[in-house]
Protein backbone atom coordinates (compact mmCIF):
# COMPACT_ATOMS: atom_id res chain seq x y z
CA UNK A 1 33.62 9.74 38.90
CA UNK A 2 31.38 7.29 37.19
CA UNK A 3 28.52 9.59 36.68
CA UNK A 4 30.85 12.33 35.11
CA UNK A 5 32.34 9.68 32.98
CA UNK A 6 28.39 9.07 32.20
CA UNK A 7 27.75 12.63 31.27
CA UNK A 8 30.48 13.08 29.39
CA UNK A 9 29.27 10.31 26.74
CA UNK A 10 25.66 11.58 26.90
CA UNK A 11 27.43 14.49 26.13
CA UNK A 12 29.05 13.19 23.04
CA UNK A 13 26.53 11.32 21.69
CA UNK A 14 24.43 14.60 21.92
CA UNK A 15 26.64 16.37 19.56
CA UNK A 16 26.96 13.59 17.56
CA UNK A 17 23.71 13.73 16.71
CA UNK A 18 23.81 17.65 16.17
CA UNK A 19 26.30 17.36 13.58
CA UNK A 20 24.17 14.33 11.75
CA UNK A 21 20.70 16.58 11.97
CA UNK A 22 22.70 19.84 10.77
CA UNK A 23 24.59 18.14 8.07
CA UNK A 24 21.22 16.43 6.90
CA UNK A 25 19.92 20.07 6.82
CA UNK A 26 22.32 21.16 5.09
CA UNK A 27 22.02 18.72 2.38
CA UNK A 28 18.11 19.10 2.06
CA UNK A 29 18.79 23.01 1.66
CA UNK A 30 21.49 22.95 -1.52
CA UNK A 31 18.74 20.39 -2.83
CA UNK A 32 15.99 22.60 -2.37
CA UNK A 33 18.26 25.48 -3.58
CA UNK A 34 19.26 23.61 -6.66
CA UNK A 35 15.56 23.20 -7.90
CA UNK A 36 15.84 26.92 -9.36
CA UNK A 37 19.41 26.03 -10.92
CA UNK A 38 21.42 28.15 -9.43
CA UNK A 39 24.37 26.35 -9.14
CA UNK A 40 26.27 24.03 -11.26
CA UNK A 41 25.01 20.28 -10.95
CA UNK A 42 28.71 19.03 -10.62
CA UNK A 43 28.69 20.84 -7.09
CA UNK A 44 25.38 20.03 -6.16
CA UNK A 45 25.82 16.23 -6.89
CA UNK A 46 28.82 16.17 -5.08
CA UNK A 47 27.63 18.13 -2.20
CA UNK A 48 24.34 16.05 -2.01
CA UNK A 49 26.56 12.44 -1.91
CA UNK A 50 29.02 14.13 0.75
CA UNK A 51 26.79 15.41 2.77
CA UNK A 52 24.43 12.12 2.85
CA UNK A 53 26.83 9.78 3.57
CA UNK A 54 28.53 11.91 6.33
CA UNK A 55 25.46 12.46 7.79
CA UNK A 56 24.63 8.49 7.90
CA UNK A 57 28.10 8.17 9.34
CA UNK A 58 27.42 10.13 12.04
CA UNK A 59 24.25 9.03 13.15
CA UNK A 60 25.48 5.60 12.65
CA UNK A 61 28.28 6.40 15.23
CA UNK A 62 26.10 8.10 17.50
CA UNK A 63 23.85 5.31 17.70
CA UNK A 64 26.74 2.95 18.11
CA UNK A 65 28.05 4.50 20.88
CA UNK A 66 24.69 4.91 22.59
CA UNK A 67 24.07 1.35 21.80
CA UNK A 68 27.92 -0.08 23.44
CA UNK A 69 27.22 2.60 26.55
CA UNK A 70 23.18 1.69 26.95
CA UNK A 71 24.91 -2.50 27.26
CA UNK A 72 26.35 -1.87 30.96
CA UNK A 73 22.74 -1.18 32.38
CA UNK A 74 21.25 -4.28 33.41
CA UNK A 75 17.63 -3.03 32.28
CA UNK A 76 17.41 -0.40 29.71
CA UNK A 77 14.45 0.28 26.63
CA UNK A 78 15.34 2.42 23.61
CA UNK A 79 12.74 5.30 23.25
CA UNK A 80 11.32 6.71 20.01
CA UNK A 81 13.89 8.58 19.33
CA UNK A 82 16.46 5.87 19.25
CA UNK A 83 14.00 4.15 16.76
CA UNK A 84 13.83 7.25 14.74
CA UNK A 85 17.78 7.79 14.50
CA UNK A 86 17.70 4.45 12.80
CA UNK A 87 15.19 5.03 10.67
CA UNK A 88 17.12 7.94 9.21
CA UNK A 89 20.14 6.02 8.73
CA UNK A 90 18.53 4.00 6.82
CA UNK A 91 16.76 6.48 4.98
CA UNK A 92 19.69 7.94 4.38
CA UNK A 93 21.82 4.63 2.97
CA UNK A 94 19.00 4.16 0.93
CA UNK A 95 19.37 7.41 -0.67
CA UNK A 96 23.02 7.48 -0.80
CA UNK A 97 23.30 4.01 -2.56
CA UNK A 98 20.20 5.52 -5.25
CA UNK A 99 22.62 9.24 -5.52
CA UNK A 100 25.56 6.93 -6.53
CA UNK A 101 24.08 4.94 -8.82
CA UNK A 102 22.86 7.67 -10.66
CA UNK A 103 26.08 9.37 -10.33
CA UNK A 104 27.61 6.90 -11.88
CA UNK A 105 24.98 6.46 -14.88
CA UNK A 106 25.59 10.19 -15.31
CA UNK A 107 29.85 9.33 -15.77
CA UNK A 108 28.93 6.26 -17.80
CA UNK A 109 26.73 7.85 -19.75
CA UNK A 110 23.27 6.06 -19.74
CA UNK A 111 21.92 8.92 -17.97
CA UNK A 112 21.91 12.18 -19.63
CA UNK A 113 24.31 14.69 -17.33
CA UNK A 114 21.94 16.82 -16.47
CA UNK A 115 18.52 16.19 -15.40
CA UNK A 116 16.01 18.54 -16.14
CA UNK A 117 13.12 18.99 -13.17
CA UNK A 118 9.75 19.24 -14.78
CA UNK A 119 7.22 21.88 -12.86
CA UNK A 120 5.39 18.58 -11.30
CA UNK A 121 8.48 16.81 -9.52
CA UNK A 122 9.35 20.55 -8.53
CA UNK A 123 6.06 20.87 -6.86
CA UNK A 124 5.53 17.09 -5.39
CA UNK A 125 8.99 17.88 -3.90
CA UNK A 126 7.74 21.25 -2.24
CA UNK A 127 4.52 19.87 -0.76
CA UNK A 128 6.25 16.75 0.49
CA UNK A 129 8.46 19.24 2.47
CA UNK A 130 5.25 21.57 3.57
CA UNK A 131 3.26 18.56 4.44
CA UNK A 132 6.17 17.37 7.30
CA UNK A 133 6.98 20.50 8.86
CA UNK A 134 3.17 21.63 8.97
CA UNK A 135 3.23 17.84 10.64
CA UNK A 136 5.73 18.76 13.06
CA UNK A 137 5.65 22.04 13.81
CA UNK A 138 1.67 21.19 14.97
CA UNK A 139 2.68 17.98 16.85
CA UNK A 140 5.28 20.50 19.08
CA UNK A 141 2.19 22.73 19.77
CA UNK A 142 -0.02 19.95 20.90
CA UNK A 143 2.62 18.59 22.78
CA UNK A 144 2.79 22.04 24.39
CA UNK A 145 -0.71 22.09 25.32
CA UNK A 146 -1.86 18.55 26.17
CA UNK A 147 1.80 17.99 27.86
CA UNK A 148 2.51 14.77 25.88
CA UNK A 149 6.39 14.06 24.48
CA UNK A 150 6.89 14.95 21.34
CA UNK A 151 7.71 12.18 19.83
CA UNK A 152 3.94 10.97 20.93
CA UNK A 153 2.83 14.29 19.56
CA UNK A 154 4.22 13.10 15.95
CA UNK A 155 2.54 9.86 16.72
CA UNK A 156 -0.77 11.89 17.53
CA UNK A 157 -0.23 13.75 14.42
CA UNK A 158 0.36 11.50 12.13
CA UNK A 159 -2.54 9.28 12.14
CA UNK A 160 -4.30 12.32 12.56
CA UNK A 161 -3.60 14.18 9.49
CA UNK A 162 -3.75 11.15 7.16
CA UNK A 163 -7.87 10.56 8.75
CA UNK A 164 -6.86 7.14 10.52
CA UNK A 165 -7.96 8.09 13.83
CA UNK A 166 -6.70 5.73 16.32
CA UNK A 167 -7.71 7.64 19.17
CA UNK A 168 -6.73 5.80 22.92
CA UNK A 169 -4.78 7.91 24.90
CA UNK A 170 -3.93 10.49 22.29
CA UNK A 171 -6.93 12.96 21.95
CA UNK A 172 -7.22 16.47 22.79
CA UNK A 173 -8.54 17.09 26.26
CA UNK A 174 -8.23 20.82 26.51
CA UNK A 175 -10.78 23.23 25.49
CA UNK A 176 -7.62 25.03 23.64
CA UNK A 177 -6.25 21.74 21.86
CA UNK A 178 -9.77 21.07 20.82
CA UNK A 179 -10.74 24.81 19.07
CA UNK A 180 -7.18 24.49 17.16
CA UNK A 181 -7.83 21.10 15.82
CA UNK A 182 -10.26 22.39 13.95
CA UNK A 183 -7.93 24.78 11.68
CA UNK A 184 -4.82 22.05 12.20
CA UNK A 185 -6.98 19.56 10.60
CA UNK A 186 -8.78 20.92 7.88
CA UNK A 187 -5.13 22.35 6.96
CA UNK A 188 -3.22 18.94 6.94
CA UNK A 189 -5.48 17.38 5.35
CA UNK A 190 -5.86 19.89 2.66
CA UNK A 191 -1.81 19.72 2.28
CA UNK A 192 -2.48 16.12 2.01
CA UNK A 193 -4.80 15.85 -0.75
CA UNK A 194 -2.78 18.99 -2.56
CA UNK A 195 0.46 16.56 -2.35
CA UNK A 196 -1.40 13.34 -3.23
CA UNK A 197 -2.28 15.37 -6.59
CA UNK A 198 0.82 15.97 -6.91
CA UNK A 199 2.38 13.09 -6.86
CA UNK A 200 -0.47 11.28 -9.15
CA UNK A 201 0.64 13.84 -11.77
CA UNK A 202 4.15 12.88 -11.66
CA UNK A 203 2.80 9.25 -12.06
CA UNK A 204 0.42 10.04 -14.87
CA UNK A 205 3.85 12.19 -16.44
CA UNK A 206 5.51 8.74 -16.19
CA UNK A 207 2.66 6.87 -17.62
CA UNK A 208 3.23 9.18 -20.51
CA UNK A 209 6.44 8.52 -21.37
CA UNK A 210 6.05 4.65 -20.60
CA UNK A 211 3.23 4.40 -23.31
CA UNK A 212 5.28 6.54 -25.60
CA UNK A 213 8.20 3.85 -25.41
CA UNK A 214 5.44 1.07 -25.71
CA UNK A 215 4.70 2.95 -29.01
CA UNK A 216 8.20 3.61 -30.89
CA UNK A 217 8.87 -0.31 -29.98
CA UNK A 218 5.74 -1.73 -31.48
CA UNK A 219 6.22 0.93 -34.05
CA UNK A 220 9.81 -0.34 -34.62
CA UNK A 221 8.21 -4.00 -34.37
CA UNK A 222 6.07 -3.34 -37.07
CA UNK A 223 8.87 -1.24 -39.60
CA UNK A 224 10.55 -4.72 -39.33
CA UNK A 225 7.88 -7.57 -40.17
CA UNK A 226 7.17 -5.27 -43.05
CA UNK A 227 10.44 -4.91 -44.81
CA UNK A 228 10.89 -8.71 -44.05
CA UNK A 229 7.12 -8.87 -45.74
CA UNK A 230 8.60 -6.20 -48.59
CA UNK A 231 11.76 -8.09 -49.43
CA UNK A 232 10.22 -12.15 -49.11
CA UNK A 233 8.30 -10.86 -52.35
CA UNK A 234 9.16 -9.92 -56.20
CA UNK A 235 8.28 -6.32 -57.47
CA UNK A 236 5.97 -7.37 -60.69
CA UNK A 237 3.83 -8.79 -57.73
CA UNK A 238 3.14 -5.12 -56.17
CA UNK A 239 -0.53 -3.97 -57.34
CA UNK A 240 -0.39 -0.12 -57.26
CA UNK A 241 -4.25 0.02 -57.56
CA UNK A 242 -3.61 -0.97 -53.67
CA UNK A 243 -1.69 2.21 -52.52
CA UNK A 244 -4.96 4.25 -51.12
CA UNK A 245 -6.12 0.72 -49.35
CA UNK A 246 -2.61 0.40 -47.78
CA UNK A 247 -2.49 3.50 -46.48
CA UNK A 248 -5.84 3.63 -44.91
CA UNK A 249 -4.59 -0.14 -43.54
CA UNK A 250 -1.88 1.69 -41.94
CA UNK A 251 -3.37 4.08 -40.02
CA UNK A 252 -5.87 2.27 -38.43
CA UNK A 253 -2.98 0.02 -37.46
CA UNK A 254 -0.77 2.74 -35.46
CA UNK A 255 -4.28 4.00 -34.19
CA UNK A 256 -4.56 0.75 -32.89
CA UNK A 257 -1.20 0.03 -31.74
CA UNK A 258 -1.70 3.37 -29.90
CA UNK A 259 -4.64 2.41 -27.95
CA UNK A 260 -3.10 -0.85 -26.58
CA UNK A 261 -0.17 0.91 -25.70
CA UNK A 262 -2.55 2.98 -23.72
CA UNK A 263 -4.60 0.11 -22.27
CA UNK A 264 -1.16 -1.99 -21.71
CA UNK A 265 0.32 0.92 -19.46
CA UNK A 266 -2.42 1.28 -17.39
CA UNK A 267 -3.04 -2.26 -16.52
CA UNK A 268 0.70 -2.19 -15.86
CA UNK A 269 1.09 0.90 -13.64
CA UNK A 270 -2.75 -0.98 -12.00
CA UNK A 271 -0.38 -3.80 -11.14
CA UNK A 272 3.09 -2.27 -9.84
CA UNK A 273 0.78 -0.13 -7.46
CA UNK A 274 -1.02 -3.18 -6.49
CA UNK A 275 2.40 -5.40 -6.02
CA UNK A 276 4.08 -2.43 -4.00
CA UNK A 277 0.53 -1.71 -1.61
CA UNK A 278 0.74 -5.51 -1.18
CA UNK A 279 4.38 -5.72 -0.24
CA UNK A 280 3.86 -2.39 2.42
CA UNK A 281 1.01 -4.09 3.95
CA UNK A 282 2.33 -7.53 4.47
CA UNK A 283 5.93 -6.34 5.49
CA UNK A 284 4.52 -3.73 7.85
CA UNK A 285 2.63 -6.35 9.17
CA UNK A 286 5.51 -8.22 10.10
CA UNK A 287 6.93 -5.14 11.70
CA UNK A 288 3.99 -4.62 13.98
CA UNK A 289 3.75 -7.76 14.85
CA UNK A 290 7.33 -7.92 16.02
CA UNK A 291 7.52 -4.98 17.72
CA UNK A 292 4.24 -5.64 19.60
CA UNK A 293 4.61 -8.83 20.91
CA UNK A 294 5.03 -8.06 24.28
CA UNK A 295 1.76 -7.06 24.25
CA UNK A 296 0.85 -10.80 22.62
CA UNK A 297 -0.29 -10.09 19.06
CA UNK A 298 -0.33 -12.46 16.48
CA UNK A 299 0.36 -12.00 12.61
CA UNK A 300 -3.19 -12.00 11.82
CA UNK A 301 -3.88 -9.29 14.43
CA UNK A 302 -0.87 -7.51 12.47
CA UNK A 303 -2.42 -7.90 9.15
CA UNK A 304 -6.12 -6.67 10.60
CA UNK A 305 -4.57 -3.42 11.91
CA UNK A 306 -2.48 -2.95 8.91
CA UNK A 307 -5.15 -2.91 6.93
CA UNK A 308 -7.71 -1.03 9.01
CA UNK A 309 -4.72 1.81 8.85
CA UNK A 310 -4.11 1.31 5.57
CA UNK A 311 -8.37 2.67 4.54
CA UNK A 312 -8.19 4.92 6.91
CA UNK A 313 -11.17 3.44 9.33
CA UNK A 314 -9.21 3.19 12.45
CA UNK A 315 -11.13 1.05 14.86
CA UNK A 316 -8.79 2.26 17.62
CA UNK A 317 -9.18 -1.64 19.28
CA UNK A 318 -5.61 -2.01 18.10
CA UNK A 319 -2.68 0.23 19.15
CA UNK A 320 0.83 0.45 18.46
CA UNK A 321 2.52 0.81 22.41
CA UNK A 322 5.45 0.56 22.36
CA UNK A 323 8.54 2.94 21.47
CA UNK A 324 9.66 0.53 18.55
CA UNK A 325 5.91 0.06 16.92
CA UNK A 326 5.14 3.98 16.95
CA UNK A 327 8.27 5.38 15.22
CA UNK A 328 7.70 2.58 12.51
CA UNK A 329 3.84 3.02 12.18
CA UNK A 330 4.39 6.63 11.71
CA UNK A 331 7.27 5.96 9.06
CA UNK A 332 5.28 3.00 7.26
CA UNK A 333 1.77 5.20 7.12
CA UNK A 334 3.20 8.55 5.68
CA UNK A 335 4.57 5.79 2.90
CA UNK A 336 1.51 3.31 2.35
CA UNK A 337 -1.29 5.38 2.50
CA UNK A 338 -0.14 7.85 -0.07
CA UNK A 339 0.32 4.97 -2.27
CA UNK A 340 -2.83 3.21 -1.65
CA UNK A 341 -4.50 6.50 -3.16
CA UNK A 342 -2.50 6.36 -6.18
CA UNK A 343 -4.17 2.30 -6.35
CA UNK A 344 -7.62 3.78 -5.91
CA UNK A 345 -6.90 6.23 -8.52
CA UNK A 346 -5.61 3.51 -10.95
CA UNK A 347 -8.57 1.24 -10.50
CA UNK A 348 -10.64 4.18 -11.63
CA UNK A 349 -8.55 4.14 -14.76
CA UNK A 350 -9.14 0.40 -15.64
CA UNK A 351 -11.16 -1.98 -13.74
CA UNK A 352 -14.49 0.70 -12.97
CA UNK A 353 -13.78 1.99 -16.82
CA UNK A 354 -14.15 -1.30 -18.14
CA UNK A 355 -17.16 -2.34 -15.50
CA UNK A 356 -19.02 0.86 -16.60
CA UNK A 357 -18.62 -0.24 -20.25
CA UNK A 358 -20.19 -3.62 -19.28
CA UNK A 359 -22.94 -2.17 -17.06
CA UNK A 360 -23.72 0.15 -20.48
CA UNK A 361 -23.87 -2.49 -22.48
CA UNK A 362 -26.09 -4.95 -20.03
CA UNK A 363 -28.79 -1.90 -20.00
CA UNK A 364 -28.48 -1.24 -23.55
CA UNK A 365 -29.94 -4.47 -24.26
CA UNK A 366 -32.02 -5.07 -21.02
CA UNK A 367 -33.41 -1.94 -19.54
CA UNK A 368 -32.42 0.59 -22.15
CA UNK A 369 -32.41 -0.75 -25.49
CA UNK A 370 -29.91 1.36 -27.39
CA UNK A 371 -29.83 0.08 -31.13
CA UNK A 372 -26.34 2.40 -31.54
CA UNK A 373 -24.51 0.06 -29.32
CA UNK A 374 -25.95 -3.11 -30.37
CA UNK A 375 -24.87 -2.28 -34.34
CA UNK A 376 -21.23 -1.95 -32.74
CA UNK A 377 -21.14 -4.80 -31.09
CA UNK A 378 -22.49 -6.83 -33.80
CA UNK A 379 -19.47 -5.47 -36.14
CA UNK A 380 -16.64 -5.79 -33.71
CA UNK A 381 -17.92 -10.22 -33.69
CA UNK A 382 -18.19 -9.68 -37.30
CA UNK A 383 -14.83 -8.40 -37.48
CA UNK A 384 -13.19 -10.47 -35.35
CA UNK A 385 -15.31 -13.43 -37.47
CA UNK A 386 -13.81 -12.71 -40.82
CA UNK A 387 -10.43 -11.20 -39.26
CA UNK A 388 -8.79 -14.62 -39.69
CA UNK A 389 -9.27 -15.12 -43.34
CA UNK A 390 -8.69 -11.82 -44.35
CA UNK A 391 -5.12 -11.81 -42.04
CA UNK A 392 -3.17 -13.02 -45.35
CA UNK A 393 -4.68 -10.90 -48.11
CA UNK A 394 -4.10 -7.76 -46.12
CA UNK A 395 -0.19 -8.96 -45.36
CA UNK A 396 0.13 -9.08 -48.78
CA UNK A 397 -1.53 -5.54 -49.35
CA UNK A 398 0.93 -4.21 -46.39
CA UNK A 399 4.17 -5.08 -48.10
CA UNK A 400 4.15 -2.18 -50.65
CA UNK A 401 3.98 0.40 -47.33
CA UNK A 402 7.09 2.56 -47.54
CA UNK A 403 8.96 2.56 -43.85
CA UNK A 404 8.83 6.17 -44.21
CA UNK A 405 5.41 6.96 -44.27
CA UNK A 406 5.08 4.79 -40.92
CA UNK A 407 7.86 6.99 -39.03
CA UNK A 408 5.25 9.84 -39.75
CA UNK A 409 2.47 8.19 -38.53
């Protein structure tokens, strides 16, 4: 009697977590749907927060009840899959809790009611979905062949694809797993780098339209200190000899006001990428190290094998074991490493630019005398020199400039 009563809740739970994994289906397939526009956005908003927060529901209840039934055993350990039910509940809250929000911008009208999907997001979205199933779909083969679980498999393939290479137990043994490793490989990691692109030129597209923002409000900033400058003086004091110098004063303003805009966003998108690598890395950390400390590591030891995983060098004298630490070092990696690139690819944009600059201008007057770049340098000090005595004469010259003219600028 007890062991029906047993199979009946395995039972349950099982189709509990059907409905969750179809439902989530669902939902991903009316998204994917509406990136042609087919249907109205009403229905696919709605659909989208329905079917997201029943599917959270569910697996919440299914891992409930698993939970309250797994208590009566006196010794009992939750497997990978347990781990990974709650990692898509929380995926999914997440999510839900971002759809309302912007549901709710949408009614309230900061957002604009519909969104339109540029050609980038439309692709990032795409590869992000042909990056995981090529990811799972090869980690049930491999299971297949080396006669590992899958959930191991996705572990194997995971650090695999992303060129960490922990190695331990999980490497190919068969002559068969070994000759398609070769093709699974080079694929994934060529559906890696194509998504990585991808989602750099969504950033750059948002880079865009940050520096753009950074230039109407220093544009509006200016418009203002020069009608206060306009009306603080008298018309017989205007000079219209000055026009032709005001103009020219003008230009090389915005031009200027446009290149720190540019500089100022990408020391700023430098830093969030830094800030968020930082926070991954030291939070993951702490995950590791909790879910590993059976096997007695420390913090430090967290940190080490964080960031061995996080460049990709994978020692392999550190592994996660246990059927907490996988599930979260294969959620935390397909997260941190993607953003570590877009770090790298920042740095390029600022810190190397600027150290090439200096490295020019150390040879140009060590090595490779170059008198082109000493003349510039010499008149940027002797700008900067006079720039503080001339600062009040050219106020006064800005004060005839018509707000107009600036808006076309």
């Amino acid at each position: 009697m007890k062991e029906t009563y047993t199979n009946c809740r395995c039972h349950r739970i099982t189709a509990l977590s059907s409905v969750s994994l179809a439902r989530g289906l669902l939902t991903n397939l009316i998204l994917f749907v509406n990136l042609g526009g087919y249907f109205p956005p009403f229905l696919v908003q709605v659909s989208t927060i329905v079917g997201i927060i029943s599917s959270c529901l569910t697996a919440f209840i299914a891992i409930l009840v698993f939970v309250l039934h797994s208590s009566h055993a006196k010794k009992f350990e939750f497997t990978q899959a347990f781990y990974y039910a709650i990692i898509s509940v929380i995926s999914y809250f997440v999510i839900a809790i971002f759809s309302i929000v912007i549901s709710l911008g949408r009614y309230f009208h900061y957002y604009p009611k519909r969104f339109d999907i540029r050609e980038s997001e439309r692709k990032l979205l795409l590869q992000d979905f042909t990056f995981m199933t090529y990811l799972l779909i090869g980690a049930l083969i491999f299971a297949k062949i080396e006669q590992w679980t899958y959930v191991d498999a996705v572990f194997w393939a995971n650090f695999t694809l992303l060129t960490i290479g922990l190695g331990g137990s999980y490497t190919p043994t068969t002559s068969l797993a070994r000759i398609l490793l070769l093709p699974y490989a080079i694929g994934g990691i060529i559906t890696l780098g194509v998504f990585v692109s991808s989602l750099r030129s969504v950033l750059e597209r948002a880079k865009i339209d940050l520096r753009q923002q950074v230039i109407e409000s220093g544009r509006r900033r200016m418009a203002e200190e020069l009608q206060k400058s306009h009306h603080s003086r008298t018309e017989h004091m205007v000079n219209p000899s000055h026009q032709e110098f005001i103009e020219e004063e003008v230009f090389r303003r915005a031009r200027k006001l446009k290149i720190e805009a540019g500089r100022k966003t990408r020391w700023f998108a430098l830093l969030i990428s830094i800030l968020i690598t930082l926070v991954l890395w030291l939070v993951g950390a702490a995950v590791f190290w909790q879910a590993m400390k059976s096997q007695q590591w420390t913090y430090p030891s967290a940190l080490y094998f964080g960031y061995i995983s996080l460049l990709t060098i994978g020692y392999g004298d550190l592994m996660p074991e246990t059927n907490l630490a996988k599930p979260s070092y294969v959620f935390w990696t397909v997260i941190s490493i993607p953003v570590l690139t877009i770090v790298i690819s920042n740095l390029g944009d600022t810190i190397v630019v600027e150290f090439q600059k200096f490295l020019l201008f150390v040879g140009s007057i060590t090595i490779l005398p170059d008198p082109r770049i000493l003349k510039t340098t010499i008149k940027k000090f002797e700008f900067l020199k006079q720039r503080n005595f001339k600062l009040s004469a050219k106020w006064y010259k800005l004060s005839e400039f018509r707000l107009k003219s600036l808006c076309e600028l």
